[in-house]
N, C-alpha and C. Protein backbone atom coordinates (compact mmCIF):
# COMPACT_ATOMS: atom_id res chain seq x y z
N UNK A 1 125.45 25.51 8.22
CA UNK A 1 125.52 26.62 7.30
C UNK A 1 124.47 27.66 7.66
N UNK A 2 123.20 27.26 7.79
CA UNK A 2 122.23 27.86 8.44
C UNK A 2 122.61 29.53 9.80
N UNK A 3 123.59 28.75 10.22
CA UNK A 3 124.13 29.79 11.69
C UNK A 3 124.73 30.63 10.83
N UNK A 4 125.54 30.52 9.63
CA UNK A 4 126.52 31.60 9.05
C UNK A 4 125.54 32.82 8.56
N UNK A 5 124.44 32.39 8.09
CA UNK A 5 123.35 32.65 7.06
C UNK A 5 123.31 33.91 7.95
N UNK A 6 122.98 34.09 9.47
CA UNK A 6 122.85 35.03 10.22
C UNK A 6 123.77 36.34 10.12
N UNK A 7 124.96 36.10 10.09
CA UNK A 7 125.66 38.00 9.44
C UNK A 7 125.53 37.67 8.28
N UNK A 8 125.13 37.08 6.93
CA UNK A 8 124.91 37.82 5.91
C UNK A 8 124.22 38.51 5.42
N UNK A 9 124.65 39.46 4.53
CA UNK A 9 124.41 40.62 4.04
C UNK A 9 123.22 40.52 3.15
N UNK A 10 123.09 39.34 2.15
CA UNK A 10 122.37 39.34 1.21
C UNK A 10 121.31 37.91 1.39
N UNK A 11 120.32 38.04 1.66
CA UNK A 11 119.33 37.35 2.19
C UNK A 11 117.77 37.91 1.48
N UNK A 12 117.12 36.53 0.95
CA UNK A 12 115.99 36.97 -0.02
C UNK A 12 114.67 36.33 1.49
N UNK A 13 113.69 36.55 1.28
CA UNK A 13 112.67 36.08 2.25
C UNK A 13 111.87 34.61 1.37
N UNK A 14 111.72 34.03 1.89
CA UNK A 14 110.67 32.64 1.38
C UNK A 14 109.71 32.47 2.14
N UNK A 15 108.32 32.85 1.71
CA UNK A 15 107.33 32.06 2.09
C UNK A 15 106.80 31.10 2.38
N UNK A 16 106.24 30.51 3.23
CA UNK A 16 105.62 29.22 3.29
C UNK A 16 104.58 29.19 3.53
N UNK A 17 103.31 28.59 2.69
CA UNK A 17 101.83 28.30 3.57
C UNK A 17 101.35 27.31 3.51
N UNK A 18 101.08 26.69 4.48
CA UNK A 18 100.26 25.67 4.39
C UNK A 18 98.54 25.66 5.07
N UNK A 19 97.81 24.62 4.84
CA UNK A 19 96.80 24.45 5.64
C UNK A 19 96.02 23.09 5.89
N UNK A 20 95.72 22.98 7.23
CA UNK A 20 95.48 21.37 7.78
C UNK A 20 93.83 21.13 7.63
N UNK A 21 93.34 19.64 8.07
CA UNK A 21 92.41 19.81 7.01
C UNK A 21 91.16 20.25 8.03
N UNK A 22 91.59 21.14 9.54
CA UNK A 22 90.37 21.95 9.94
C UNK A 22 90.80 23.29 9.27
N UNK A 23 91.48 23.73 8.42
CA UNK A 23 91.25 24.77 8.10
C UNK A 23 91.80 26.00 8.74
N UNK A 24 92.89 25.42 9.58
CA UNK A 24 93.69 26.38 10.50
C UNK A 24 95.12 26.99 9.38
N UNK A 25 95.28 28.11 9.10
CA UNK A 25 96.28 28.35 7.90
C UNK A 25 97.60 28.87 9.17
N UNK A 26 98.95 28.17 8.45
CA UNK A 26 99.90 28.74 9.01
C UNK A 26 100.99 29.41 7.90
N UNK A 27 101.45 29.99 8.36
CA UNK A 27 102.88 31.12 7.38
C UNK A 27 103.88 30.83 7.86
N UNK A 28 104.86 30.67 6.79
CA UNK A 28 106.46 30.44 8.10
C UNK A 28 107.26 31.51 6.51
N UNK A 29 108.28 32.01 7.54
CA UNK A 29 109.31 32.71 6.63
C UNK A 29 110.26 32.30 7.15
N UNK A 30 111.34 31.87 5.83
CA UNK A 30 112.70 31.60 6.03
C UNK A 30 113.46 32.48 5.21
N UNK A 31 114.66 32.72 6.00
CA UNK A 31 115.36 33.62 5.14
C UNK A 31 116.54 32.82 4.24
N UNK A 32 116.84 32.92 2.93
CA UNK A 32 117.57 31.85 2.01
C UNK A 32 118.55 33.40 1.90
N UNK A 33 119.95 32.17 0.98
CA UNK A 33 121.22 33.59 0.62
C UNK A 33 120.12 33.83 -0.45
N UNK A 34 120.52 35.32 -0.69
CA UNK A 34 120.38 35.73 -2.55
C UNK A 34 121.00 34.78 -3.16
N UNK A 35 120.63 35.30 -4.71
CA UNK A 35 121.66 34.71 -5.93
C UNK A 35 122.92 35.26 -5.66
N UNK A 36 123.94 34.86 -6.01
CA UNK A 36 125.42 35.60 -5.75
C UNK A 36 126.40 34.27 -5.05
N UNK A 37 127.62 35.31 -4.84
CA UNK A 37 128.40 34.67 -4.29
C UNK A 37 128.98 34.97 -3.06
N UNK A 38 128.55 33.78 -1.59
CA UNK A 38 128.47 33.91 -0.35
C UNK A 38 129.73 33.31 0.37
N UNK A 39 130.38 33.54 0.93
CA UNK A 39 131.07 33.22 1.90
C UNK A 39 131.06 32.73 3.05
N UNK A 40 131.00 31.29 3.90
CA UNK A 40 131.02 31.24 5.33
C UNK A 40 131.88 30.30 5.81
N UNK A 41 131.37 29.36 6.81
CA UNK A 41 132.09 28.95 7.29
C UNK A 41 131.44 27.57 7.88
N UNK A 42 132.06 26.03 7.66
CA UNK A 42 130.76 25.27 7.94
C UNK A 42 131.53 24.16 8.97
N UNK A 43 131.67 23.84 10.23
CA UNK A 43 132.48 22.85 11.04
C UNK A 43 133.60 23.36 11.09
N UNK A 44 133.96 24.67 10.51
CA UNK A 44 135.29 25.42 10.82
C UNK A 44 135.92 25.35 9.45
N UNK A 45 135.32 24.89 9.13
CA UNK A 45 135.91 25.12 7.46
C UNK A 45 135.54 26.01 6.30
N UNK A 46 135.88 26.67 5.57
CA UNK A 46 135.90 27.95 5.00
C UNK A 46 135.03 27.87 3.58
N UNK A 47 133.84 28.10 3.58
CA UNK A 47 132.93 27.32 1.88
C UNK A 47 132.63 28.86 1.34
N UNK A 48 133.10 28.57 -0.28
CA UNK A 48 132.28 29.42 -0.99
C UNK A 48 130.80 29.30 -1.63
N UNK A 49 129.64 29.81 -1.21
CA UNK A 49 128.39 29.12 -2.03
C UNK A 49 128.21 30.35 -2.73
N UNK A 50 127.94 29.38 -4.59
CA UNK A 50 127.58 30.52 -5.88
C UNK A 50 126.04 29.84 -6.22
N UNK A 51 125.07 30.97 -6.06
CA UNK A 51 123.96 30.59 -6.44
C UNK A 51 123.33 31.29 -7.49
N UNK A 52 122.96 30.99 -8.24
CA UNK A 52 122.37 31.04 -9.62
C UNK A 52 121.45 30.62 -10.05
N UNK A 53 120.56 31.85 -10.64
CA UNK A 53 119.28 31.16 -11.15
C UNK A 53 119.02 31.56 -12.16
N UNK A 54 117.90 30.37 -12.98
CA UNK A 54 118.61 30.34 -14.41
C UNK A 54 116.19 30.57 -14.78
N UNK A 55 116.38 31.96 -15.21
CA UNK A 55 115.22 32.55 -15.37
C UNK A 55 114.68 32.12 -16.46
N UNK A 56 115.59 31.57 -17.69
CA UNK A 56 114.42 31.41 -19.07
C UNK A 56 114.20 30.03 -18.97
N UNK A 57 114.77 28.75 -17.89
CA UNK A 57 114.20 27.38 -18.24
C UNK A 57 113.35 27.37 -16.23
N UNK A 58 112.09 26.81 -16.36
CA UNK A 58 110.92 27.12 -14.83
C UNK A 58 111.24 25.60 -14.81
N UNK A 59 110.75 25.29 -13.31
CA UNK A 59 110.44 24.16 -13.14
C UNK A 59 108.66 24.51 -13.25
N UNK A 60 108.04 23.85 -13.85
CA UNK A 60 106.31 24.07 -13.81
C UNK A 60 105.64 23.74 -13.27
N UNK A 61 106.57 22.51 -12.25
CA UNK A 61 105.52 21.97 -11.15
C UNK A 61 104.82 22.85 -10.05
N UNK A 62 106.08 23.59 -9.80
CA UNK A 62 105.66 24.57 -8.76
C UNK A 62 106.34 25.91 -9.31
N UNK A 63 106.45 26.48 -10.16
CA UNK A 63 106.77 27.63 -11.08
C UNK A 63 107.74 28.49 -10.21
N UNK A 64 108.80 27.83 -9.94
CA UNK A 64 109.84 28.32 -10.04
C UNK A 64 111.04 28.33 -10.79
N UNK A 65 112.19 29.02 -10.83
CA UNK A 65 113.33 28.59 -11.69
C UNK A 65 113.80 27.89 -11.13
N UNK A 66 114.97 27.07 -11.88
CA UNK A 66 116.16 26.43 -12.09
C UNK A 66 117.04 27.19 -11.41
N UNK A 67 117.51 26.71 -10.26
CA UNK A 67 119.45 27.00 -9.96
C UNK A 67 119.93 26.47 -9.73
N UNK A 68 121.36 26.72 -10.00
CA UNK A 68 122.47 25.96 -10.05
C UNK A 68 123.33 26.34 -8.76
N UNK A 69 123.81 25.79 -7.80
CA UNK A 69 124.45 25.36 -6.60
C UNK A 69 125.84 25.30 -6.59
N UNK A 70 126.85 25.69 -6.04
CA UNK A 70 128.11 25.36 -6.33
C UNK A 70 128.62 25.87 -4.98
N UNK A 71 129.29 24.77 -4.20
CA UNK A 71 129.99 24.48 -2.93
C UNK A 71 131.54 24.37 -3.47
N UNK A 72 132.39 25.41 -2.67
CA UNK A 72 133.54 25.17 -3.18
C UNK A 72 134.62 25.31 -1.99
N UNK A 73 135.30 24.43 -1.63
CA UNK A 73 136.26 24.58 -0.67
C UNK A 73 138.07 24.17 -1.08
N UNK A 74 139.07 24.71 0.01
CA UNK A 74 140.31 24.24 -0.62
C UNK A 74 140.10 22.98 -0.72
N UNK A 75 141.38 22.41 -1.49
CA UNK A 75 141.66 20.97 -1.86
C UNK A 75 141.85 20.00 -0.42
N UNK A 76 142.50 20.34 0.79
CA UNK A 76 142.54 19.60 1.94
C UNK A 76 141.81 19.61 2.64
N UNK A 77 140.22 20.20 2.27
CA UNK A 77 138.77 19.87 2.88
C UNK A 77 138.06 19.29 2.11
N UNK A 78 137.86 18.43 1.13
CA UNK A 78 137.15 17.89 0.58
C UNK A 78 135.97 16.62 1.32
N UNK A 79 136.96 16.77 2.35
CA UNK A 79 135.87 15.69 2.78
C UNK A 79 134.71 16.15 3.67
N UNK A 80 134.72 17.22 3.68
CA UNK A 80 133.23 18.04 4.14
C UNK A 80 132.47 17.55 2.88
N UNK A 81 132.53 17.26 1.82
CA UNK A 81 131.74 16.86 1.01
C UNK A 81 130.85 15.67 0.94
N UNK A 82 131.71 14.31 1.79
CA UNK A 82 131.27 13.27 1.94
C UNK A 82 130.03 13.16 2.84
């Protein structure tokens, strides 16, 4: 799914930092879909991903929201699911 991610249109940036324990800091950016609804293509098979995020309930561990995920393909691919 990752390779499809590349022509889309709607792409948010994610940060990453970490640091080891000499004290060397590294950054990584990944690019994730937006919220919305994406289109690609995964082993040749045709997936809709709806992503949604749900702003008034956080997770507090690490203060982000809640979203909800939804993979949807025809009925005679289901077993991309397995």
């Amino acid at each position: 799914i990752s390779n499809s991610a590349k022509s889309s249109r709607h792409l948010g940036v994610e940060t990453s930092y970490t640091k080891d324990s000499a004290g060397n800091a590294k950054t990584s950016f990944d690019y994730i879909p937006s919220p919305g609804r994406h289109w690609m293509q995964h082993k040749g098979v045709p997936l809709i991903v709806e992503r949604e995020r749900h702003q008034i309930a956080m997770d507090s561990t690490v203060g982000a929201p809640f979203e909800t995920l939804t993979l949807t393909t025809a009925a005679w691919h289901h077993a991309i699911f397995d």
